[in-house]
Protein backbone atom coordinates (compact mmCIF):
# COMPACT_ATOMS: atom_id res chain seq x y z
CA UNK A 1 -12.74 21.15 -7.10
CA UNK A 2 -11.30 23.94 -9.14
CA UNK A 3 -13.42 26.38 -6.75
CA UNK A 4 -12.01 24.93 -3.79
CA UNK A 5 -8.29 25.52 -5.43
CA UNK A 6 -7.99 21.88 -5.57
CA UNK A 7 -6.75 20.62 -9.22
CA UNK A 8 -6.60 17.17 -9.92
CA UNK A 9 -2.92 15.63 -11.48
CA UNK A 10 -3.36 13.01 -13.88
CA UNK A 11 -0.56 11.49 -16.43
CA UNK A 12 -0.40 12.51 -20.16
CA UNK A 13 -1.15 10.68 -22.37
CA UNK A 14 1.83 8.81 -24.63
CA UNK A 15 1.24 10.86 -27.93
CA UNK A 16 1.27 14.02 -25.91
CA UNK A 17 3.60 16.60 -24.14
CA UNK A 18 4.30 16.08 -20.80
CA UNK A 19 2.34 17.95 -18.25
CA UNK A 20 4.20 20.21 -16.01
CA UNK A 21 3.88 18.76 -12.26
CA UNK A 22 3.16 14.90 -14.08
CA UNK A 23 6.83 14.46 -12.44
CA UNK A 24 5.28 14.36 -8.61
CA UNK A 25 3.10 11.25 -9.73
CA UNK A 26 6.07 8.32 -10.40
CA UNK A 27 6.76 8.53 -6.63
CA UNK A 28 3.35 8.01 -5.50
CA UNK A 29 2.33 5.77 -7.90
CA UNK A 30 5.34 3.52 -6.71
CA UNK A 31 4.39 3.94 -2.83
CA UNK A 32 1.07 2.71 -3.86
CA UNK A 33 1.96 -0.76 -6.26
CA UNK A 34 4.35 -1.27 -3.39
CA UNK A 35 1.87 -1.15 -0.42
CA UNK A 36 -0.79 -3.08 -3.14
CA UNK A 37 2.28 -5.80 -3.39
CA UNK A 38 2.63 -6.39 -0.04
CA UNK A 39 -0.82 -6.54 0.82
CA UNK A 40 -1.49 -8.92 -1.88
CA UNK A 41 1.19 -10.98 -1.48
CA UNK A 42 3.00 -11.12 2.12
CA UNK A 43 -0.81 -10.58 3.61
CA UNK A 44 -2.82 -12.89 1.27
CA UNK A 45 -5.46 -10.40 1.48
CA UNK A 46 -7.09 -11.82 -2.28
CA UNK A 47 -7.62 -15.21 -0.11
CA UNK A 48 -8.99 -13.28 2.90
CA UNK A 49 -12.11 -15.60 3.23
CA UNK A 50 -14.49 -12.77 4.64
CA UNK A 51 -18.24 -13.59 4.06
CA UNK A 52 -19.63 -10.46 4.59
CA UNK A 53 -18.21 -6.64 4.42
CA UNK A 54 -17.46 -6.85 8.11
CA UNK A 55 -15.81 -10.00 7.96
CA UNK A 56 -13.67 -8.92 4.57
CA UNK A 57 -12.92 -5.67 6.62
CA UNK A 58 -12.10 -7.74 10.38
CA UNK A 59 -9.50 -9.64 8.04
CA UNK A 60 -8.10 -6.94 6.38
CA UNK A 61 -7.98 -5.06 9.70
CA UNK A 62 -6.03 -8.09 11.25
CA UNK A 63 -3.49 -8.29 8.69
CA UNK A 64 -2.57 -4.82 8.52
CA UNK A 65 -2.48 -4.71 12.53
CA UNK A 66 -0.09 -7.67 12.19
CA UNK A 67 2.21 -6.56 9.52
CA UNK A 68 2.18 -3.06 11.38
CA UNK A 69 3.42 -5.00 14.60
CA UNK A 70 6.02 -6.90 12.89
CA UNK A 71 7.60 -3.78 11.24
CA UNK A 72 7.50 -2.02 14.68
CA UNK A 73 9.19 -5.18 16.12
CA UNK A 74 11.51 -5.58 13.31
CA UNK A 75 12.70 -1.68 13.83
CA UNK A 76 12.93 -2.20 17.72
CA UNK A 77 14.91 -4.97 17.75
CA UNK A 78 17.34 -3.58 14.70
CA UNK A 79 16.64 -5.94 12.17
CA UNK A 80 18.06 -5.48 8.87
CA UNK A 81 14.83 -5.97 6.66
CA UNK A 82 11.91 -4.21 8.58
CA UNK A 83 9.21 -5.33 6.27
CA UNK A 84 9.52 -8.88 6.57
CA UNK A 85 6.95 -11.29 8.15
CA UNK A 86 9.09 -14.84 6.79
CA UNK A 87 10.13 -15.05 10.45
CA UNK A 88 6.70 -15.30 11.80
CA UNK A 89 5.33 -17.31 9.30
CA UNK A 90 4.78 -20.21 10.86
């Protein structure tokens, strides 16, 4: 990685001084326990009952498709909570 200029960010550990850039990784580590969140819990995706890889991965596929719709929806028609599936839970 380092010869490719790529250098990896990782946090510090709690005994030790703060890294320099360890600032840029609250953000994304908070875009990513949100999207795990929602995913887990609006899209039941631990109770996905695939069989196989391709059936885990048609499931998974279905659910993001269908939360992607309903925030699409939810912005087009001005709703006030875009990422919200309680109305089409039926």
């Amino acid at each position: 990685l380092t010869e490719r200029g790529i250098r990896l960010l990782r946090p510090s550990y709690r005994n030790r001084t703060p890294r320099p850039d360890e600032h840029l990784l609250k953000p994304v580590r908070q875009l990513i326990e949100s999207v795990n969140d929602t995913l887990k819990g609006q899209l039941d995706l631990e109770l996905h009952g695939g069989r196989t890889i391709e059936g885990v991965g048609a499931r998974i596929a279905q659910r993001l498709l269908a939360m992607t719709a309903a925030i699409w929806h939810n912005r087009a028609t001005g709703q006030p909570v875009t990422r919200s599936l309680i109305a089409y839970d039926h």
